[in-house]
Each structure stands twice: as C-alpha cells, then as structure tokens.
Protein backbone atom coordinates (compact mmCIF):
# COMPACT_ATOMS: atom_id res chain seq x y z
CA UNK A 1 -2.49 12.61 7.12
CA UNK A 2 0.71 12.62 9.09
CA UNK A 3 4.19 11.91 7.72
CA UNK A 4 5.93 8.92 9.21
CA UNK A 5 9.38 7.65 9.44
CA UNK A 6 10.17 4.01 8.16
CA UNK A 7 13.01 1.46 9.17
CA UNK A 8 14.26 -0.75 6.85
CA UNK A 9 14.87 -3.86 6.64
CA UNK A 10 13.82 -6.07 10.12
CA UNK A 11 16.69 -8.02 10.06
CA UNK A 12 14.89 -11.35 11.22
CA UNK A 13 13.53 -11.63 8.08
CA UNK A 14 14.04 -12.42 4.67
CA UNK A 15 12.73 -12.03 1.37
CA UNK A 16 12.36 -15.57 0.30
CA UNK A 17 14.77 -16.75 -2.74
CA UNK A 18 11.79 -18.09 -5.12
CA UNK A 19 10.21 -14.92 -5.39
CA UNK A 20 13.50 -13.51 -7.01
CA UNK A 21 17.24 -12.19 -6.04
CA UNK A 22 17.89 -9.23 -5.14
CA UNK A 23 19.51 -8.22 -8.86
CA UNK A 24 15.75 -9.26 -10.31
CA UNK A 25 14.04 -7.09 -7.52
CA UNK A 26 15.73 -4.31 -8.02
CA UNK A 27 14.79 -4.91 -12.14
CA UNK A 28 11.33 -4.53 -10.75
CA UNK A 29 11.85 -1.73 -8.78
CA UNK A 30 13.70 -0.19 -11.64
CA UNK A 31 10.65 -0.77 -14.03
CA UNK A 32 8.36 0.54 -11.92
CA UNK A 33 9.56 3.78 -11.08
CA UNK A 34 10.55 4.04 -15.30
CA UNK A 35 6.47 3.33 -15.74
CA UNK A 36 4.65 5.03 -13.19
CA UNK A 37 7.35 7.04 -11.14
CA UNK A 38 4.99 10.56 -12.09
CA UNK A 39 2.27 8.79 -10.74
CA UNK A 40 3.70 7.15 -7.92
CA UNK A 41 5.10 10.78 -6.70
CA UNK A 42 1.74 12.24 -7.16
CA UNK A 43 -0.03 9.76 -5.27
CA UNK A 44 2.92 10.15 -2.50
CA UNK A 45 2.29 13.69 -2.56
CA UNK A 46 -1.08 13.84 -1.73
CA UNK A 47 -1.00 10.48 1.00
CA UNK A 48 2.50 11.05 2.76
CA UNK A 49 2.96 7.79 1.98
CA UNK A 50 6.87 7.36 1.10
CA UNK A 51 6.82 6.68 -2.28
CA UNK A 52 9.01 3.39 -1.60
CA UNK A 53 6.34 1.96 -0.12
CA UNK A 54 4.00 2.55 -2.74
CA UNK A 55 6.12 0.82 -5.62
CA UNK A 56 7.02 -1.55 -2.63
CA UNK A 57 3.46 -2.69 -3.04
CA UNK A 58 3.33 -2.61 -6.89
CA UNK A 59 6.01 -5.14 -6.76
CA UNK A 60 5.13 -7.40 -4.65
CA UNK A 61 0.99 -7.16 -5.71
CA UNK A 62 1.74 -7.19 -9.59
CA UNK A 63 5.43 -6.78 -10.94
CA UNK A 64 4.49 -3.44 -12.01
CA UNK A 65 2.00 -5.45 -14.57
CA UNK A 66 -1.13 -2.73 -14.98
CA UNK A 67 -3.24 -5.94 -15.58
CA UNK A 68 -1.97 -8.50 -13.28
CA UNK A 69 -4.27 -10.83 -11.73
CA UNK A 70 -6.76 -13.22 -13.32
CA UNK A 71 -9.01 -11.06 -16.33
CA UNK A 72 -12.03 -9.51 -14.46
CA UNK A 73 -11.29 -10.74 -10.95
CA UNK A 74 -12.45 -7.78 -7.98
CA UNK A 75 -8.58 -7.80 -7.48
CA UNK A 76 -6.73 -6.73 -10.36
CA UNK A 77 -4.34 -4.36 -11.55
CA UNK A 78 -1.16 -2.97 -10.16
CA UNK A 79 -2.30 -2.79 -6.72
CA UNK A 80 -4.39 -5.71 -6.02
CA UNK A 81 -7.01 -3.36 -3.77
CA UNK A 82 -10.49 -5.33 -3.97
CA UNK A 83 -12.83 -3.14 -6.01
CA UNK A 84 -16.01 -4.37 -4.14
CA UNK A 85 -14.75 -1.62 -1.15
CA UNK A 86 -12.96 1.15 -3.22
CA UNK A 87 -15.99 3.51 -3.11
CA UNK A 88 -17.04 2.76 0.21
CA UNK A 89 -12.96 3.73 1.39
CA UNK A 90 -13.05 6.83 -1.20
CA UNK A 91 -16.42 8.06 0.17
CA UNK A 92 -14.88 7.41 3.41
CA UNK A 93 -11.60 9.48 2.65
CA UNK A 94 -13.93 12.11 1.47
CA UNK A 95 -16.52 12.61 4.24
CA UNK A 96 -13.16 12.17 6.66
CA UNK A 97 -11.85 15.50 5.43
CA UNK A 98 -8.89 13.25 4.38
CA UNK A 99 -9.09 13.77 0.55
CA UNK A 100 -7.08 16.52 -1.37
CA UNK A 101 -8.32 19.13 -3.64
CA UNK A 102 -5.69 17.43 -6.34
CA UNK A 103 -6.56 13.77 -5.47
CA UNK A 104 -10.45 15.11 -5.78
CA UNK A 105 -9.55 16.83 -9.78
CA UNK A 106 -7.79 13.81 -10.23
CA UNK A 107 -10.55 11.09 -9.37
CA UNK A 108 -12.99 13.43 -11.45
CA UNK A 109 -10.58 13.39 -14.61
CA UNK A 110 -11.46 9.82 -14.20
CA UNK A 111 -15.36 10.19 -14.03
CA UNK A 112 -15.28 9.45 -10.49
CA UNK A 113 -17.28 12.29 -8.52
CA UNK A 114 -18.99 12.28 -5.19
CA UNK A 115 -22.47 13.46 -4.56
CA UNK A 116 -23.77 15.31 -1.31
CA UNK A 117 -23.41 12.67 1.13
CA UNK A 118 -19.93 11.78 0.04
CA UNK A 119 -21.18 8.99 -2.22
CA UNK A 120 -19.63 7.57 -5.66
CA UNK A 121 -19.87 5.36 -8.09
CA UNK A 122 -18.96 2.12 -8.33
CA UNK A 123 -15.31 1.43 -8.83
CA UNK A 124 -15.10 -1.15 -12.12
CA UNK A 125 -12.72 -3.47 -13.56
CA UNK A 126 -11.78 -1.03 -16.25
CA UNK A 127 -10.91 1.40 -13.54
CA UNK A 128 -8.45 -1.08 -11.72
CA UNK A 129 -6.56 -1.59 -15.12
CA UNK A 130 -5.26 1.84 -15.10
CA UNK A 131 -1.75 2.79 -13.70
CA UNK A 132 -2.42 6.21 -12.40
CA UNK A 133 -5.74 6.01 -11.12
CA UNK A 134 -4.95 2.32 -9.58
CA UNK A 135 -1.84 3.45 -7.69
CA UNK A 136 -3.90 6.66 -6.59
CA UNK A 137 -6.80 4.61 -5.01
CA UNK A 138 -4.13 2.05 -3.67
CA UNK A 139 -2.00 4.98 -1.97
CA UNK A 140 -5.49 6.35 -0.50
CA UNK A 141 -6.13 2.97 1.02
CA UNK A 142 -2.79 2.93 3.10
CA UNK A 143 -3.08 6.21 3.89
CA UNK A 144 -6.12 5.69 6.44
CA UNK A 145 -4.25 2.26 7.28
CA UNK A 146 -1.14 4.59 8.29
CA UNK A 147 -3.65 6.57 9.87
CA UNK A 148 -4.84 3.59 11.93
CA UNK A 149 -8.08 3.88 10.25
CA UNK A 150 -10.43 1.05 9.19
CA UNK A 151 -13.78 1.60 8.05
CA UNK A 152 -14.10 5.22 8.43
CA UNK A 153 -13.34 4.95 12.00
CA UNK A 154 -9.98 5.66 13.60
CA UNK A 155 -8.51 2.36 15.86
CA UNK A 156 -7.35 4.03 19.74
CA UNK A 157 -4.79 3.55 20.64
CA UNK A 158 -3.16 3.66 16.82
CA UNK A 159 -1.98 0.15 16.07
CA UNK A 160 0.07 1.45 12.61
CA UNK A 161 3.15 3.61 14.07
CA UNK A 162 5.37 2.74 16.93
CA UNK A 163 5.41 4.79 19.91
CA UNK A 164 8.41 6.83 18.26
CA UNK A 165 6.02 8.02 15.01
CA UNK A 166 7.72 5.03 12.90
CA UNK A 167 5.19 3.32 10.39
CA UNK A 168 4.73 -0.46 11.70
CA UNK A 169 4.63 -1.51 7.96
CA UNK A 170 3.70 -5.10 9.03
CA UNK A 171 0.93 -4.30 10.87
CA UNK A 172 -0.31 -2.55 7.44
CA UNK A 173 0.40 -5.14 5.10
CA UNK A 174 -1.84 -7.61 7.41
CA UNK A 175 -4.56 -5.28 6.89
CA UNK A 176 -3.84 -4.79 2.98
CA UNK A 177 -2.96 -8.50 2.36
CA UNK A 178 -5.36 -10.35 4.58
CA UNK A 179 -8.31 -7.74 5.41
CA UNK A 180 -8.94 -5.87 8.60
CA UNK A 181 -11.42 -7.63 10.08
CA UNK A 182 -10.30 -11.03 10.00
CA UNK A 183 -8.03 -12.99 12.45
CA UNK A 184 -4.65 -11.76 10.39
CA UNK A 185 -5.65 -8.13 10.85
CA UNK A 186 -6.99 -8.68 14.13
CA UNK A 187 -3.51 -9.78 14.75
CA UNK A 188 -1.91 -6.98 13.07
CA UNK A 189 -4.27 -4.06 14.89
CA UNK A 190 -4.99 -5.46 18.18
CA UNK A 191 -1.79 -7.97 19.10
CA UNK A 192 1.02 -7.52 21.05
CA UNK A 193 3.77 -8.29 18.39
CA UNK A 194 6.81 -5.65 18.99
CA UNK A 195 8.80 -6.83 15.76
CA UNK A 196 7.74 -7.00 12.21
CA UNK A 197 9.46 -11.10 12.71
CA UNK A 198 6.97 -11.85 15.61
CA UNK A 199 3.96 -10.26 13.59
CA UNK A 200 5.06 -12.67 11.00
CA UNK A 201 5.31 -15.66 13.33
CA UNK A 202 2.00 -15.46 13.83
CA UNK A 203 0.31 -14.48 10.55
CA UNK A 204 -1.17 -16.92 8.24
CA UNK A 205 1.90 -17.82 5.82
CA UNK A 206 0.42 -16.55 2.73
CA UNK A 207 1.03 -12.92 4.90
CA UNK A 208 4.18 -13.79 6.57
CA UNK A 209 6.11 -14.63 2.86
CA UNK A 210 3.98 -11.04 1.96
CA UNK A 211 5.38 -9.32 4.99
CA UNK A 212 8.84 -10.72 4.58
CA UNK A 213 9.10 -9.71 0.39
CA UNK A 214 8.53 -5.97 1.39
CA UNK A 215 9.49 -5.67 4.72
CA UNK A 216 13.14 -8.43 5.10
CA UNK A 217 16.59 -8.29 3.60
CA UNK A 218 16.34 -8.54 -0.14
CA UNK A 219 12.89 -7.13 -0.34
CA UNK A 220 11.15 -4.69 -1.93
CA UNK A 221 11.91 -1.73 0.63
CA UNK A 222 15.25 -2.80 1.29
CA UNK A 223 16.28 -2.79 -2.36
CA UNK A 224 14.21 0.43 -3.05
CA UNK A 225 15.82 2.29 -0.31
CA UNK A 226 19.49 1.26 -1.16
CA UNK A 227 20.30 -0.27 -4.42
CA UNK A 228 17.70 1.29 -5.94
CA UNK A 229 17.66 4.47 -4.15
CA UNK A 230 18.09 6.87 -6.86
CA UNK A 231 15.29 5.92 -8.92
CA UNK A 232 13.38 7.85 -5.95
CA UNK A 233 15.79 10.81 -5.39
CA UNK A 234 15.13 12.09 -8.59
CA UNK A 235 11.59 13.08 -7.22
CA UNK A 236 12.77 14.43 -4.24
C-alpha cells in the first residue's frame, strides 16, 4: 500500500450548485471530521489513503449520516460500499498480504474473523450501519482501487496514479460509483482520458456530477483541503 500525492481541484470542473455551496459543504466536512475524525485517521493510517479523501467520500455517499440510504438496502451507511462484495474484497485484502495487524484486531472487535483460506463471514446490514467499522471497510476498498487492484488481481499497467505517483481520483470514483467491470469503470481503468474533465465527459452522468462533487471547485476535496483544512491538521 503505497502513499500517493493528490491534486486538487481539476479546474474544468465544478461541484454542481444543487448539491450545496461551498459554506454548506464545508458544514459537512466540518461534521464529519467532529463524528468520525478518530476513525477516519485510523482507517487513513492503516490504507494511506489521505484522510480527505475518505470524508470526501462520506460526504458525497451519505452527509456523514451512519444510516443513509434506503433501510436494509446492500448499500447503506456512511460509505455506500455494496455489502454483497465486502467479504469477498476483505478476504481478498487478507490473502493479498494487504491487511494490517490493527485493521485485522479491529475487524475481529467486530466479530469479523477469517478462517484458513482467508475466508469470512458475511458482511450484514447491521455491520454497514456502524461509523467505524463502515469507514474502515470503505477505506480498505479504495485502498486496492489506489492500488490498481480489482478483484484480487492487480490491473498492468496501473490505471489509478499518473505517471508522476499522483492518485487519478476520477479514475477511482468510476470504479467506487459505477463498479469495475462495467462500461464506466472500463472507462475509468482502461481509457485514454488524461484529465479528471475528459474522464467525466465520458462517464455516465450519474458519475460525472459524482466525479465533479469530490473532485471540481467547490467540492468535497477542494473544501477539505482549504477551507476546511484544519479539521485534518489536527491529526497530523
């Protein structure tokens, strides 16, 4: 698990108005890192994921609302991560070698365990619903995207940094919005886009608003890595 640069915001695009100003998403951001800041370091910790990214994603998925999402659905909670493939990625993250000793103490604190072959149990509903352990699983799942892995199987050449070891946090929130394997991720891993704006030209448009929220002036990254910049520094 490598440590990546980030650059922030693309300048071609924009966070769009109706999902809030920039005073309201820097509220969110605010309320986030109040909440689950402890948890949001510890899952940084442990992925390299910069821990803007990670409440980046809370805000856009859930407004920092623990049970967002319709009651019950395979994609609720603070992250939005579909349940149906958590234990396949955690098994995953464990047979890769990726998993820490911590994030391993902390999944078993939460009765998840692994057996022999890497295996575990079924991730439930009840288990999405809970800040720490929902932001942990979510940070786990863009860690092998910012690995450039998918499946349990590493993409050559790596699709999610640029050539200069900066995160191409577009390409990754294809693959986390839309799925991996469909024509948006396709898109994301495979295409020849060179800007986070041309990804988003050519993304579905329920991806390109999603891409634009975290990743354009007045989003989530942009707000959490100047207005609201402190609210991380305190961890650092």
């Amino acid at each position: 698990m490598a440590e990546y640069s980030l650059l922030v915001p693309d300048k071609n695009l924009t966070s769009p108005s109706s999902w809030g100003s920039r005073k309201s998403v820097a509220s969110t951001i605010k309320k986030i890192m109040e909440n689950y800041g402890g948890y949001i370091k510890f899952a940084s910790d442990n992925s390299k994921i910069p821990m803007e990214i990670l409440a980046s994603f809370i805000a856009v998925e859930s407004g920092g609302n623990p049970t967002a999402g319709t009651e019950g659905h395979i994609t609720q909670g603070l992250m939005q991560w579909n349940r149906d493939f958590a234990s396949n990625m955690l098994s995953n993250e464990k047979k890769l070698g990726r998993m820490t000793a911590d994030e391993e103490a902390k999944l078993k604190s939460y009765g998840i365990t692994f057996d022999s072959n890497n295996k575990t149990r079924a991730i439930t509903n009840a288990d999405q619903k809970k800040p720490e352990l929902n932001i942990l699983i979510g940070s786990m799942l863009l860690g092998q995207y910012a690995d450039s892995y998918v499946g349990g199987k590493q993409d050559k050449p790596l699709w999610a940094t640029d050539p200069n070891g900066n995160i191409r946090l577009d390409r990754i929130i294809c693959c986390y919005n839309a799925g991996a394997y469909g024509q948006t991720g396709k898109l994301a891993r495979f295409g020849n886009y060179p800007s986070p704006s041309s990804l988003a030209q050519a993304v579905n448009p329920t991806t390109r608003t999603y891409i634009a929220k975290i990743y354009g002036i007045n989003g989530a990254m942009d707000v959490a890595t100047s207005d609201e910049k402190a609210q991380f520094d305190k961890y650092k």
